[in-house]
C-alpha atoms as a PDB file:
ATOM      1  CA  UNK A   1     -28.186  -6.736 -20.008  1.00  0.00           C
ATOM      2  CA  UNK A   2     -25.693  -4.671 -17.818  1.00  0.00           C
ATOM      3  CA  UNK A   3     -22.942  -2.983 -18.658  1.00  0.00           C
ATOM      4  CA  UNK A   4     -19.912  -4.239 -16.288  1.00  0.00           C
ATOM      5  CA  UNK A   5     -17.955  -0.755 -15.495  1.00  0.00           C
ATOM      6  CA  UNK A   6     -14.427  -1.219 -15.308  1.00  0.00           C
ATOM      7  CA  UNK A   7     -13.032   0.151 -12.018  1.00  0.00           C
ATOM      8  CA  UNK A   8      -9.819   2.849 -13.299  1.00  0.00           C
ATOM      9  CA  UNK A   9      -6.839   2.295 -11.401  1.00  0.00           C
ATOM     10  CA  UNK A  10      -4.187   5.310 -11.007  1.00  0.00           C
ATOM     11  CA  UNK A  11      -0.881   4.922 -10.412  1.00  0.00           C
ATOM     12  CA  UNK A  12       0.571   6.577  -7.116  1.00  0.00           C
ATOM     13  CA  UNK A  13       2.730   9.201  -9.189  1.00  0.00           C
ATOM     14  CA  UNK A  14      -0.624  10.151 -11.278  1.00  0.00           C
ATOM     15  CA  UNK A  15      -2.580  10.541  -7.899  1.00  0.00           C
ATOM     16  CA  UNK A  16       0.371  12.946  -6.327  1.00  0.00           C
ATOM     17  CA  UNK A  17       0.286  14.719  -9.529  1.00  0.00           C
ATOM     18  CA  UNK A  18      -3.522  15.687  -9.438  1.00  0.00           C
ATOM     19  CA  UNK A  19      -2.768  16.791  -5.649  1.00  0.00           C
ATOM     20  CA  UNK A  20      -0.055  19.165  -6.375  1.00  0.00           C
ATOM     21  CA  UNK A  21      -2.921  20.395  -8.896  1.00  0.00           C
ATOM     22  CA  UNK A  22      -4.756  21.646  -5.857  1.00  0.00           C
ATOM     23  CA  UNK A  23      -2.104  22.823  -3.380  1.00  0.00           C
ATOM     24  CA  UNK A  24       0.812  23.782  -5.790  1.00  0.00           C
ATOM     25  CA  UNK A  25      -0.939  25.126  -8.640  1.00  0.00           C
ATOM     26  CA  UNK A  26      -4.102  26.594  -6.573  1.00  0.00           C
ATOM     27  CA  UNK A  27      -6.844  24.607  -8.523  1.00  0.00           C
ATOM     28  CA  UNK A  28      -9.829  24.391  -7.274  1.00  0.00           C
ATOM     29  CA  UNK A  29     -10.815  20.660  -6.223  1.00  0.00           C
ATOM     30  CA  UNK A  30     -13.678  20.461  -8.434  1.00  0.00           C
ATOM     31  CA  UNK A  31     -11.303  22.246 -11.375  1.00  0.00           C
ATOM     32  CA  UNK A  32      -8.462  20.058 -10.917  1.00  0.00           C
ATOM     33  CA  UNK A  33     -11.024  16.796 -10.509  1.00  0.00           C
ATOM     34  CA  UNK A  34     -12.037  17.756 -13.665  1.00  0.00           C
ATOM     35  CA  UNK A  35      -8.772  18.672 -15.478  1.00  0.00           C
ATOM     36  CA  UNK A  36      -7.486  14.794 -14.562  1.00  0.00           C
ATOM     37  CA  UNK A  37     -11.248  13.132 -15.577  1.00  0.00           C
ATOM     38  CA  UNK A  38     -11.445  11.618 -11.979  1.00  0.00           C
ATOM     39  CA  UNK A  39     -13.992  12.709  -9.200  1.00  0.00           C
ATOM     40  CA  UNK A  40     -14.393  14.972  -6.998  1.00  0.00           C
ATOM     41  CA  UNK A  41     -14.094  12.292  -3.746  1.00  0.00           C
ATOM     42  CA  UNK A  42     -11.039  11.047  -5.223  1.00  0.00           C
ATOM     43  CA  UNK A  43      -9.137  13.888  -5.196  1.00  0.00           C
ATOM     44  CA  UNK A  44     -10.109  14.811  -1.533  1.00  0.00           C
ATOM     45  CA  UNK A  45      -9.427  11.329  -0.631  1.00  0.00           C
ATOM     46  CA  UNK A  46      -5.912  11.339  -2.627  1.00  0.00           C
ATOM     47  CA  UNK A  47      -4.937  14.619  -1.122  1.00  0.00           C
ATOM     48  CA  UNK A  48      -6.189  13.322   2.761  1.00  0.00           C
ATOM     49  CA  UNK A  49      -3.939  10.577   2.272  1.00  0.00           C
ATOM     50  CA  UNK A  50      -0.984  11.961   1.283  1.00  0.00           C
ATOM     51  CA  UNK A  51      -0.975  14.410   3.966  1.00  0.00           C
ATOM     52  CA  UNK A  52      -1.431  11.273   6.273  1.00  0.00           C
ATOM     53  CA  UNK A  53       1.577  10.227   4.401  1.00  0.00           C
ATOM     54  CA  UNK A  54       3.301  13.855   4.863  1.00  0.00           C
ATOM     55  CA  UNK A  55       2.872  13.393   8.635  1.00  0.00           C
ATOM     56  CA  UNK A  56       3.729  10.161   9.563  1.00  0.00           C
ATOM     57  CA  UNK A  57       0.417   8.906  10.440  1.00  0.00           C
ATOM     58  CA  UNK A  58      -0.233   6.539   7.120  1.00  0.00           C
ATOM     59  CA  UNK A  59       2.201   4.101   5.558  1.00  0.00           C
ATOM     60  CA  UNK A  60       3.509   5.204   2.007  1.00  0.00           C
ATOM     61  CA  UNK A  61       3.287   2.590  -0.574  1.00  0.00           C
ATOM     62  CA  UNK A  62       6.990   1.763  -0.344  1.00  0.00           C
ATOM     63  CA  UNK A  63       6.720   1.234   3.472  1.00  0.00           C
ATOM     64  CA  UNK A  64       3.880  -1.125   2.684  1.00  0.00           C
ATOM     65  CA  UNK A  65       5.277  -3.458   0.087  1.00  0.00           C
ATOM     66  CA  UNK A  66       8.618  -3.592   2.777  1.00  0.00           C
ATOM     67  CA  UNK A  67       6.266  -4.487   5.578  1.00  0.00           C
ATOM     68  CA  UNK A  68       4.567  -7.045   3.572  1.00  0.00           C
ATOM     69  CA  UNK A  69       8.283  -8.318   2.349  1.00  0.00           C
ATOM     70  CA  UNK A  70       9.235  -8.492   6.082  1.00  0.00           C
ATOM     71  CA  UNK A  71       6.639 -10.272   7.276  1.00  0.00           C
ATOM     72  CA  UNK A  72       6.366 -12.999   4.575  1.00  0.00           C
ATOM     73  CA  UNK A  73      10.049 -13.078   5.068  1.00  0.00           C
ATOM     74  CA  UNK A  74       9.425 -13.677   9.323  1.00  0.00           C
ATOM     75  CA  UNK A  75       6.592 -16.023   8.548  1.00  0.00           C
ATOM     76  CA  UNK A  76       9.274 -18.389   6.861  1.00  0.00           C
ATOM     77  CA  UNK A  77      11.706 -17.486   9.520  1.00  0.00           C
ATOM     78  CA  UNK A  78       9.529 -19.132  11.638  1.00  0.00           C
ATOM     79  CA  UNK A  79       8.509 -22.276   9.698  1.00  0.00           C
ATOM     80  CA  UNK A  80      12.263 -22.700   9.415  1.00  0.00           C
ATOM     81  CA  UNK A  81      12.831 -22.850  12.986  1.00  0.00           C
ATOM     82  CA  UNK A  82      10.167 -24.866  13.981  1.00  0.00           C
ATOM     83  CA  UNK A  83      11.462 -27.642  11.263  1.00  0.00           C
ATOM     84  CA  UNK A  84      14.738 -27.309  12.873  1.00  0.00           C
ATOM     85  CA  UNK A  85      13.354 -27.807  16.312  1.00  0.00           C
ATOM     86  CA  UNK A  86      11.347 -30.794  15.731  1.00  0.00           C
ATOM     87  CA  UNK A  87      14.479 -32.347  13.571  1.00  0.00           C
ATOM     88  CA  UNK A  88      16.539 -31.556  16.970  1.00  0.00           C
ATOM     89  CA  UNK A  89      14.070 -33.181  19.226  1.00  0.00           C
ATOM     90  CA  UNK A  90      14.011 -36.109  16.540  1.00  0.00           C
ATOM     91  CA  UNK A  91      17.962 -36.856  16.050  1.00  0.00           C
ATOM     92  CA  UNK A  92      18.352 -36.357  20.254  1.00  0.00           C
ATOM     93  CA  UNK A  93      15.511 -38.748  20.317  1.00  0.00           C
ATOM     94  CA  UNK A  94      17.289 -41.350  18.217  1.00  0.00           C
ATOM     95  CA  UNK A  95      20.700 -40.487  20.010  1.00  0.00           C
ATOM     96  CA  UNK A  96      19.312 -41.972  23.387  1.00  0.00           C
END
């Protein structure tokens, strides 16, 4: 038998948190890996990230979920138009 292990998920504010460990409170990043039970990698990766973030090179979550809003949002935009279009071409059709 295997034991399934469940994959942890931390919460954006948690992961900023655990950075500020490291560059705020001077932790080491094996200390402050430690202090919030996660790894090592984690923590580098977290802290990476948000200095992505920090410098304009990565999206933050918030610009995410608004991209992902606006394109759903253009994606209907467009099925809208094209209905409209062929409706158009239909009634102009029947017009004649």
């Amino acid at each position: 038998m295997t034991t399934e292990k469940k994959r942890r998920r931390f919460t954006p504010e948690f992961k900023k948190d655990a950075v500020a460990l490291v560059t705020e409170q001077g932790y080491s990043i094996a200390k402050a890996a430690q202090a919030v039970d996660t790894s090592e990698n984690n923590l580098r990766r977290w802290k990476k990230e948000l200095e992505q973030e920090a410098q304009g090179d990565r999206l933050t979550a918030e610009e995410r979920a608004e991209l992902v809003r606006l394109r759903r949002e253009n994606k209907e935009r467009r099925m809208e138009k094209e209905i409209l279009n062929r409706a158009s071409a239909f009634f102009a059709k029947d017009m004649k």
